[in-house]
N, C-alpha and C. Protein backbone atom coordinates (compact mmCIF):
# COMPACT_ATOMS: atom_id res chain seq x y z
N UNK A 1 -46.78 42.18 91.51
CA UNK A 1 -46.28 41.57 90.31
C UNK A 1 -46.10 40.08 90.56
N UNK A 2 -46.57 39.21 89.81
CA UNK A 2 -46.49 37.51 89.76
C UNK A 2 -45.09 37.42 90.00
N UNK A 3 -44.79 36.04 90.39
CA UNK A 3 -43.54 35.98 90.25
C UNK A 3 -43.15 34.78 88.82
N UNK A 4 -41.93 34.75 88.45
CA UNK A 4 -41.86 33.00 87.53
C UNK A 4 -42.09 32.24 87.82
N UNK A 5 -42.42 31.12 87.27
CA UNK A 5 -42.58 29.94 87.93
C UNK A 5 -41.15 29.19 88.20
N UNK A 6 -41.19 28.63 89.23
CA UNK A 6 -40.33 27.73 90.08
C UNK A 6 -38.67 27.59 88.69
N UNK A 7 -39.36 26.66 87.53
CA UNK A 7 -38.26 26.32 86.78
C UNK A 7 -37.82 27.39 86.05
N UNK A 8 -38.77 28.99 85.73
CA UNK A 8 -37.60 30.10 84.91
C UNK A 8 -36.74 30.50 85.96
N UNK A 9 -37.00 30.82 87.14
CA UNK A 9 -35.78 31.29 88.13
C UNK A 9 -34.98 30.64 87.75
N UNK A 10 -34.33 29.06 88.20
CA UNK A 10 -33.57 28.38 87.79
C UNK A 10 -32.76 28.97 86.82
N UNK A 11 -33.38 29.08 85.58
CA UNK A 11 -32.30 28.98 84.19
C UNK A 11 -31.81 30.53 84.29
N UNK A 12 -32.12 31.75 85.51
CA UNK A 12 -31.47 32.91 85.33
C UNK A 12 -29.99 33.16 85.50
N UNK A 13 -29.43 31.70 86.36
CA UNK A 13 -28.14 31.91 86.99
C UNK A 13 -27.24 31.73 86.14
N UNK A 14 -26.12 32.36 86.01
CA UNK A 14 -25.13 32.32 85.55
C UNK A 14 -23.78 31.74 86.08
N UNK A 15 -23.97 31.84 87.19
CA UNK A 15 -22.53 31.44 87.96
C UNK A 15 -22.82 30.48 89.27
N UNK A 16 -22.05 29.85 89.52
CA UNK A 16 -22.58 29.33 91.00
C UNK A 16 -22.49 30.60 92.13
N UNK A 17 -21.95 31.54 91.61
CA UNK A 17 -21.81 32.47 92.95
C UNK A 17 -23.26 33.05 92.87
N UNK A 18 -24.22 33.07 91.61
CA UNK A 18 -25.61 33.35 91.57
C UNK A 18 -26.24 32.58 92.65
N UNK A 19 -25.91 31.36 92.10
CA UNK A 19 -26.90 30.56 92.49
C UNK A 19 -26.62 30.35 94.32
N UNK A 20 -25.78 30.74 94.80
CA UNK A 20 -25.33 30.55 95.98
C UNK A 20 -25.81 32.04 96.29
N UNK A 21 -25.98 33.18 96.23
CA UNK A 21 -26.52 34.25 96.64
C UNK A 21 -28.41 33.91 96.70
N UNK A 22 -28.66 33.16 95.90
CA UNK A 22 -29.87 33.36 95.67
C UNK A 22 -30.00 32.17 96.67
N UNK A 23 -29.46 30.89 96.94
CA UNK A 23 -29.76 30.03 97.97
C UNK A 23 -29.99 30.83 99.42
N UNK A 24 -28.93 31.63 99.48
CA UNK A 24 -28.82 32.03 101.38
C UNK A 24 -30.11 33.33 101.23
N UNK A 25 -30.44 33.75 100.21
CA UNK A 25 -31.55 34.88 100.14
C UNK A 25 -32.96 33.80 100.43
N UNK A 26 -32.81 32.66 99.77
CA UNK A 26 -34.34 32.32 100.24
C UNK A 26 -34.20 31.56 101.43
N UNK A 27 -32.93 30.79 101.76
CA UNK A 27 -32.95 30.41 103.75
C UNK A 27 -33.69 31.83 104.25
N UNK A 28 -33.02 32.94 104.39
CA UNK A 28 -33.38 33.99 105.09
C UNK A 28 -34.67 34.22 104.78
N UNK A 29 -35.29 34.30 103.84
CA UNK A 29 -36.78 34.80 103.70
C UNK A 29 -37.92 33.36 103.86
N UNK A 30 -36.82 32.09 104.07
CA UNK A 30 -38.17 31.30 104.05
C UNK A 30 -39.21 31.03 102.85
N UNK A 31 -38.19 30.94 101.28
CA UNK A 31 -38.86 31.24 100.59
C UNK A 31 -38.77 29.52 99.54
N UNK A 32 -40.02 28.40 99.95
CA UNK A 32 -39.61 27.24 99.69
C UNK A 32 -39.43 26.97 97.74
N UNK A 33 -40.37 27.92 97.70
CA UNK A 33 -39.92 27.95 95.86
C UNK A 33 -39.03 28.20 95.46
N UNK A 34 -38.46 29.46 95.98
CA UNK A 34 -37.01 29.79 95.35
C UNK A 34 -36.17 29.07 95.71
N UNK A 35 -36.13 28.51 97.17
CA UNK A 35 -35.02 27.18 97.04
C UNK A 35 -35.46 26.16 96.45
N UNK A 36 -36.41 25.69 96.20
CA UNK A 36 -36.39 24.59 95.19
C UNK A 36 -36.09 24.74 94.15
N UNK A 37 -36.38 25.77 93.11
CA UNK A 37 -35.90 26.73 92.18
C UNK A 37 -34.58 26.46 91.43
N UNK A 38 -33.67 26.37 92.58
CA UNK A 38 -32.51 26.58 92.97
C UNK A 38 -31.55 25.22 92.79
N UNK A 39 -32.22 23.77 92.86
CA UNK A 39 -31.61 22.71 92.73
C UNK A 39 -31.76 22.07 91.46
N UNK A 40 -30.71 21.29 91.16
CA UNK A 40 -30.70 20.37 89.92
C UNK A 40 -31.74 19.90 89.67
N UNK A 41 -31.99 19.43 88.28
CA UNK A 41 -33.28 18.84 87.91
C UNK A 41 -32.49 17.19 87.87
N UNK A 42 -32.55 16.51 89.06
CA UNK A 42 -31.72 15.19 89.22
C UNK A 42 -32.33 14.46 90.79
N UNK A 43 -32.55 13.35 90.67
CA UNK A 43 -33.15 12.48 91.32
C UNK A 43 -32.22 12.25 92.52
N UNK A 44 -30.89 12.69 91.92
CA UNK A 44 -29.49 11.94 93.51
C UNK A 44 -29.23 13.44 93.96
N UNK A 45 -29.73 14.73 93.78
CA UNK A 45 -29.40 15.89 94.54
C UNK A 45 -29.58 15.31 96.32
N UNK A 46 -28.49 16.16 96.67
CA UNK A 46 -28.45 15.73 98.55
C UNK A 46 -28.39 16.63 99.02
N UNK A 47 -28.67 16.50 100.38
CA UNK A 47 -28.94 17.77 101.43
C UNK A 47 -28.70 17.11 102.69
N UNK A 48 -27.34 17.53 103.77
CA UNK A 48 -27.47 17.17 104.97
C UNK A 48 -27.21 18.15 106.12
N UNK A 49 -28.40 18.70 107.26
CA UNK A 49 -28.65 19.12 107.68
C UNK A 49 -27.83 19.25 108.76
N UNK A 50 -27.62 20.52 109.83
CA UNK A 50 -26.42 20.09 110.98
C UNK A 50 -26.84 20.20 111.83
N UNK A 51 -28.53 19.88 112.31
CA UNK A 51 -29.28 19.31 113.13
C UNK A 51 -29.07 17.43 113.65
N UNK A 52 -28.99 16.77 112.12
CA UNK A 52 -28.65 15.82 112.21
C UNK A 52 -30.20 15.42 111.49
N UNK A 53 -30.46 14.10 111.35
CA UNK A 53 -31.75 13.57 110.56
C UNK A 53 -31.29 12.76 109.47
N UNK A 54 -29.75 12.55 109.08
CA UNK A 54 -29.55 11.78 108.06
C UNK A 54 -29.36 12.93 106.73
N UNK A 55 -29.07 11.90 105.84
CA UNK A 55 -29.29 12.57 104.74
C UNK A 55 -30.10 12.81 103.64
N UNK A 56 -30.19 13.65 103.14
CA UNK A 56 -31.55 13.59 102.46
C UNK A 56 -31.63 13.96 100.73
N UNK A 57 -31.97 12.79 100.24
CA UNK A 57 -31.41 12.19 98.67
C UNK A 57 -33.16 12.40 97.83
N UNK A 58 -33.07 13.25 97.05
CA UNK A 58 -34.13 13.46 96.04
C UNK A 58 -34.91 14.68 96.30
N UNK A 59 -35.83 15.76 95.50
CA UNK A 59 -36.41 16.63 95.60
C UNK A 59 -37.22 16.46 96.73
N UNK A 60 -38.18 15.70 96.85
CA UNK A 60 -39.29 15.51 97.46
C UNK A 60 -38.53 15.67 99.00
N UNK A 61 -37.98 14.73 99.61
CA UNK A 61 -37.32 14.65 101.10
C UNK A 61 -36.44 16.06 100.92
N UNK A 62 -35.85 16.31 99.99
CA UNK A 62 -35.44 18.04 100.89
C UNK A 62 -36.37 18.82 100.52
N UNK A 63 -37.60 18.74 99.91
CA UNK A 63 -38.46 19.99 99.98
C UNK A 63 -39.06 19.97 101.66
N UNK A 64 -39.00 18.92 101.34
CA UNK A 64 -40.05 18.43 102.87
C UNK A 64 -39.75 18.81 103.83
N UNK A 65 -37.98 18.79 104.66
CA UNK A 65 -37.32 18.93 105.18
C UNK A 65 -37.26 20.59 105.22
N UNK A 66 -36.88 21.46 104.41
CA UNK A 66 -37.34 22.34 104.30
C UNK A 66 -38.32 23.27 104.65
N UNK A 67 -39.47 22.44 104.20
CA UNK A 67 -41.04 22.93 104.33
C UNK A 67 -41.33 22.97 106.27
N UNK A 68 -40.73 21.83 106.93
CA UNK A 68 -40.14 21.79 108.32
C UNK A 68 -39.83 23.06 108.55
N UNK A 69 -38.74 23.24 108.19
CA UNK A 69 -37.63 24.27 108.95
C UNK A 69 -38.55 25.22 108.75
N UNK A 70 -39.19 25.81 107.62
CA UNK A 70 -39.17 26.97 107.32
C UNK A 70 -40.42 27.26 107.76
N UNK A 71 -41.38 26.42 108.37
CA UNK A 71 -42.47 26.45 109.18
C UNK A 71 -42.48 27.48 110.45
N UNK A 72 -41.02 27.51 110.66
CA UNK A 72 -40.76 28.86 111.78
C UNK A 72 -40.52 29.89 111.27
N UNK A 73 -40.47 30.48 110.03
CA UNK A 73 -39.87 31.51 109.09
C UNK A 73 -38.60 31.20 108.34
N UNK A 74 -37.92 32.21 108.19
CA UNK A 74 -36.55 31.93 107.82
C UNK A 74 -35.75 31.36 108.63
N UNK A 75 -34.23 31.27 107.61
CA UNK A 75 -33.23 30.94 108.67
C UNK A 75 -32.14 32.21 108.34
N UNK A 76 -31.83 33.18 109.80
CA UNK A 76 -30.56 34.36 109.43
C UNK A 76 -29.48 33.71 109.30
N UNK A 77 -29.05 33.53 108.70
CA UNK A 77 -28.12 33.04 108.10
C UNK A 77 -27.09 33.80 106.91
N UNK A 78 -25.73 33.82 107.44
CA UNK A 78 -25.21 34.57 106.26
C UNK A 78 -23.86 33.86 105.96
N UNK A 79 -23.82 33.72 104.69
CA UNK A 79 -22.65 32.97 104.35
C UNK A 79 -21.28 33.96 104.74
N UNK A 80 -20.02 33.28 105.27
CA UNK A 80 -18.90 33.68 105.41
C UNK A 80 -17.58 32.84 105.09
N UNK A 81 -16.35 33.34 104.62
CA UNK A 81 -15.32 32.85 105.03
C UNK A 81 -15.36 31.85 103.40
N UNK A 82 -16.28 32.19 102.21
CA UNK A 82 -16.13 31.24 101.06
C UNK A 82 -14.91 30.79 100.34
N UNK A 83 -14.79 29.96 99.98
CA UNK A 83 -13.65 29.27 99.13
C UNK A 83 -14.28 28.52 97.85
N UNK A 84 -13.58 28.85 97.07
CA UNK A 84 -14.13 28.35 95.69
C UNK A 84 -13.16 27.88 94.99
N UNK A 85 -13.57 26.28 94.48
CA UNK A 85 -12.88 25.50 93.15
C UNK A 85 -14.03 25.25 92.08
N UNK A 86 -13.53 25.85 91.40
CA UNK A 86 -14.34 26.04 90.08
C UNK A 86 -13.66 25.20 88.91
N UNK A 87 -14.35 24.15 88.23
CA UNK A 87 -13.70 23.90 86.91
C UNK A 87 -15.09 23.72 85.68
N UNK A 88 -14.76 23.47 85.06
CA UNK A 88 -15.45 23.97 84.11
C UNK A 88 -17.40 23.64 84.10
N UNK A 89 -17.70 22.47 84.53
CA UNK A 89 -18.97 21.86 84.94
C UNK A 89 -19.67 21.94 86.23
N UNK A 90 -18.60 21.79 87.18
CA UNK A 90 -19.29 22.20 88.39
C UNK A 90 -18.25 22.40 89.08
N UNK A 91 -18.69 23.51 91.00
CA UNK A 91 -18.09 23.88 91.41
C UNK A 91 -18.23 23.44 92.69
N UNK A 92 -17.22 23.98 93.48
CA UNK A 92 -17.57 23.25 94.85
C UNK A 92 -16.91 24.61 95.97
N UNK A 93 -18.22 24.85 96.90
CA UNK A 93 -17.75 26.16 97.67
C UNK A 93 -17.61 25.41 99.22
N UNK A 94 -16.72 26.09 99.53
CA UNK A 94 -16.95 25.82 101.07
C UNK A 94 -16.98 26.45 101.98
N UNK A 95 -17.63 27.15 103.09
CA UNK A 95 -17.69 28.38 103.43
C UNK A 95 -18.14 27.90 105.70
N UNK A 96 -18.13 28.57 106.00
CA UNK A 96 -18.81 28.79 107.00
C UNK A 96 -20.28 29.65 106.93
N UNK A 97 -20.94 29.36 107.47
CA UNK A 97 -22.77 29.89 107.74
C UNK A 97 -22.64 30.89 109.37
N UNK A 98 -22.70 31.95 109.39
CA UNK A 98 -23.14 32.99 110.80
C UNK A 98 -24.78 32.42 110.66
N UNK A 99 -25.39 32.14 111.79
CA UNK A 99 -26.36 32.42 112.10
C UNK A 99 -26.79 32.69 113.85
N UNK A 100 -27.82 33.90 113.16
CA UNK A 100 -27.96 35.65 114.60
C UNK A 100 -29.48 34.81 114.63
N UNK A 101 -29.46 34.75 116.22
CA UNK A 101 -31.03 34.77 116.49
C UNK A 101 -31.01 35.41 117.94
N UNK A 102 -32.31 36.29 118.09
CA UNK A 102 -32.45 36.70 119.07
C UNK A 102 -33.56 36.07 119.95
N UNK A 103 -33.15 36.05 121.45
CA UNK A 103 -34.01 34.91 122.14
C UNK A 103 -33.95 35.52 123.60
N UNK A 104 -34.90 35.24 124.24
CA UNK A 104 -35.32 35.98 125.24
C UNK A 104 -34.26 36.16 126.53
N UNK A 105 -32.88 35.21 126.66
CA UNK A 105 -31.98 35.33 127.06
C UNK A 105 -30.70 36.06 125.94
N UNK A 106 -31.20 36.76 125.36
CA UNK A 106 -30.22 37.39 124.09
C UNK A 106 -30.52 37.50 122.84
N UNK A 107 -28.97 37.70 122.34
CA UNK A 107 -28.46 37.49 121.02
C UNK A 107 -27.68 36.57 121.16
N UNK A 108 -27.69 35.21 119.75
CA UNK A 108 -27.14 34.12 120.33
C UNK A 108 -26.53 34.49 118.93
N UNK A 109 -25.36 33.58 119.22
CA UNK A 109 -24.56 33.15 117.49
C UNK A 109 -24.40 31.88 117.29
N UNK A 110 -24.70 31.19 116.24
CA UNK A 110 -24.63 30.04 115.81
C UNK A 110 -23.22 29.75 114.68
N UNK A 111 -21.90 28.96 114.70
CA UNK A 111 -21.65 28.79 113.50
C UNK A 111 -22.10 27.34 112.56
N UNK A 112 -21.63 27.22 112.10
CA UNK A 112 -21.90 25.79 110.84
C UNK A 112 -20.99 26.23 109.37
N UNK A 113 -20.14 24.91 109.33
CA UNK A 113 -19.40 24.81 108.10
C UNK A 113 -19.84 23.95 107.04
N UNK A 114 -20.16 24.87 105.78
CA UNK A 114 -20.67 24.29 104.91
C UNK A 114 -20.49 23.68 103.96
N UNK A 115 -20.57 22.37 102.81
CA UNK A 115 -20.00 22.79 101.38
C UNK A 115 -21.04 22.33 100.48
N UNK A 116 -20.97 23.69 99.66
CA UNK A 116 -22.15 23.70 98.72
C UNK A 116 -21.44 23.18 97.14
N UNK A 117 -22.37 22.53 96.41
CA UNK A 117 -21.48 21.65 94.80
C UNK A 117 -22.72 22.24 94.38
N UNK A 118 -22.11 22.57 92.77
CA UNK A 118 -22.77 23.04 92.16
C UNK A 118 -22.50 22.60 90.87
N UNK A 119 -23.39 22.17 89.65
CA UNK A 119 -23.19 21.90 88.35
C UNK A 119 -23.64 22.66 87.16
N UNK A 120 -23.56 22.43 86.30
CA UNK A 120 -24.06 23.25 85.00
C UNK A 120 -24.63 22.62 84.07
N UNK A 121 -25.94 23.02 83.67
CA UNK A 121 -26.81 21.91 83.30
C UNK A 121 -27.13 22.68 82.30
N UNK A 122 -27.96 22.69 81.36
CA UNK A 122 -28.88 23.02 79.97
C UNK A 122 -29.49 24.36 80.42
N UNK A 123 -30.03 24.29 81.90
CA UNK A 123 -30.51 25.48 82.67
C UNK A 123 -29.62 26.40 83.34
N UNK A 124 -28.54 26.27 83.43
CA UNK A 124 -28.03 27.37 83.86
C UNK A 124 -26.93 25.90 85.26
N UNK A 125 -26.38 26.98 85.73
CA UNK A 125 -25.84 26.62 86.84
C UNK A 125 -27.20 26.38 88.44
N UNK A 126 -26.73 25.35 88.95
CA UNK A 126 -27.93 24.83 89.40
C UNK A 126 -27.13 23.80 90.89
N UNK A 127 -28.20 23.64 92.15
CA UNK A 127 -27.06 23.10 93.56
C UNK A 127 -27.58 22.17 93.25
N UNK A 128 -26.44 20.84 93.93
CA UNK A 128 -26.04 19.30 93.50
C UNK A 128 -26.62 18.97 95.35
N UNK A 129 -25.79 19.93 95.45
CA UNK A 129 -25.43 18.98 97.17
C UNK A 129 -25.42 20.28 97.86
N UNK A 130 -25.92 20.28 99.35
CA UNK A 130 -25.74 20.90 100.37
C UNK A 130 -25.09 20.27 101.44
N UNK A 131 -24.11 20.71 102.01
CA UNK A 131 -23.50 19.53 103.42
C UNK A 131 -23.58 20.62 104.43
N UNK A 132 -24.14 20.29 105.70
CA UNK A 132 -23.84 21.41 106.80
C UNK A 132 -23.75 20.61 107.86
N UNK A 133 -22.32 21.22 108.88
CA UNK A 133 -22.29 20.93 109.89
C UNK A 133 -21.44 21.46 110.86
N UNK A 134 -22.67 21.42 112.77
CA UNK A 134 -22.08 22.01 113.55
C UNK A 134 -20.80 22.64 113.49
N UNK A 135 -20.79 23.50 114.40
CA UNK A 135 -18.90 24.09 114.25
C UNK A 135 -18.71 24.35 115.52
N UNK A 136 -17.42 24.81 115.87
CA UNK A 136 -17.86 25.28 117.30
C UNK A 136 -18.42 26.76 117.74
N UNK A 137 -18.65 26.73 119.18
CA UNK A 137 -19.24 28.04 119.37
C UNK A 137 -18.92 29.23 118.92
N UNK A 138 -17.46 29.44 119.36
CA UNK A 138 -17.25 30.50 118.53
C UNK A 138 -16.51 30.02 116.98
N UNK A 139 -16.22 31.43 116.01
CA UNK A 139 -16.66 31.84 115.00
C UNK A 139 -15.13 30.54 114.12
N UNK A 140 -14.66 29.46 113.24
CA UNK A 140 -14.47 28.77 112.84
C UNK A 140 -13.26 29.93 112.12
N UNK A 141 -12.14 29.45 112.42
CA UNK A 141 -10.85 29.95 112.19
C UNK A 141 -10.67 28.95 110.78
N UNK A 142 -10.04 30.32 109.73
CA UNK A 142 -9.17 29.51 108.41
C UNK A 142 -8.06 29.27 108.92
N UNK A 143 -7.91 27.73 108.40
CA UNK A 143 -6.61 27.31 108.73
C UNK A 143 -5.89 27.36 107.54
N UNK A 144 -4.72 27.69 108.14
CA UNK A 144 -3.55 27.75 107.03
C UNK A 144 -2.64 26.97 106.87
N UNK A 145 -1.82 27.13 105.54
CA UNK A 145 -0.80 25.61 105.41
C UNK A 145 -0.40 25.21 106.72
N UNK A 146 0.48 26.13 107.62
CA UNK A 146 1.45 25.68 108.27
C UNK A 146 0.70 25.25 109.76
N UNK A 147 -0.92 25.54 109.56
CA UNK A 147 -1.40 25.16 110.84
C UNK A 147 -1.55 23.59 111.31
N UNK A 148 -2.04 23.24 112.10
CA UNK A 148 -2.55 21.70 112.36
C UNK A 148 -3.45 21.38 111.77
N UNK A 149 -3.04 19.68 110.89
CA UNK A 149 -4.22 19.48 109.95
C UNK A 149 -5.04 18.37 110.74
N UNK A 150 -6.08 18.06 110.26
CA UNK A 150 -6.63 16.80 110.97
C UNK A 150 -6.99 15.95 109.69
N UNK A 151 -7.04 14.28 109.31
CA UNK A 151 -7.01 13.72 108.45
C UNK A 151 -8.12 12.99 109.39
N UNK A 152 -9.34 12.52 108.52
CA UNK A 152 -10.33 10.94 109.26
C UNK A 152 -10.39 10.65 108.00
């Protein structure tokens, strides 16, 4: 069966929690349409990677960037640990990323803390911004009021 083209996916989402299920489904499958699919129809959408490379401002440089990564397949990757502020236009999640790869010295675990923005456009709910970065090795503890904050 065909699939839609690139821009009807887009207008299916309803919620950012759509559109954020359907983001970490095409990391994992390596699927560069459906994440493109997936972003605003806007010239200042951003994407910063927790490889490092800068940041990357417009369709074209994160398809590209993308088209990179995903040159090895997917990425396992599973969102955890989400937090959501929602107001009426756009939302903003922030979550931690698990990612499992297996490698000839193992099973390795990767974390990375993320925050994904999301807006609401004519098409549906649609991603603004991706931010990712390193975490430590092991798995990124919620902190709570009464814990230690850090301010930069």
């Amino acid at each position: 069966m065909p699939r839609p083209p690139a821009a009807a996916l887009a207008s299916l989402f309803a919620s950012p929690d759509d559109v954020e299920a359907a983001f970490y489904e095409a990391l994992q499958r390596g699927d560069i349409e459906a994440l493109m699919a997936l972003w605003a129809d806007d010239d200042e959408i951003v994407c910063v990677h927790p490889g490092g490379g800068g940041r990357l401002v417009g369709p074209a440089a994160i398809r590209a960037s993308f088209e990179a990564i995903f040159a090895n397949g997917g990425i396992p990757v599973v969102p955890q640990q989400v937090h959501r502020l929602h107001q009426l236009g756009a939302a903003l999640h922030h979550l931690v990323e698990r990612i499992e790869v297996i490698t000839p010295e193992g099973r390795q675990v990767g974390w990375v803390v993320a925050t994904n923005v999301y807006v609401k456009a004519a098409q549906g709910w649609r991603l603004a911004a991706h931010h990712a970065s390193p975490a430590e090795p092991q798995e990124p503890a919620v902190a709570s009021a009464e814990g230690p904050n850090t301010l930069h």
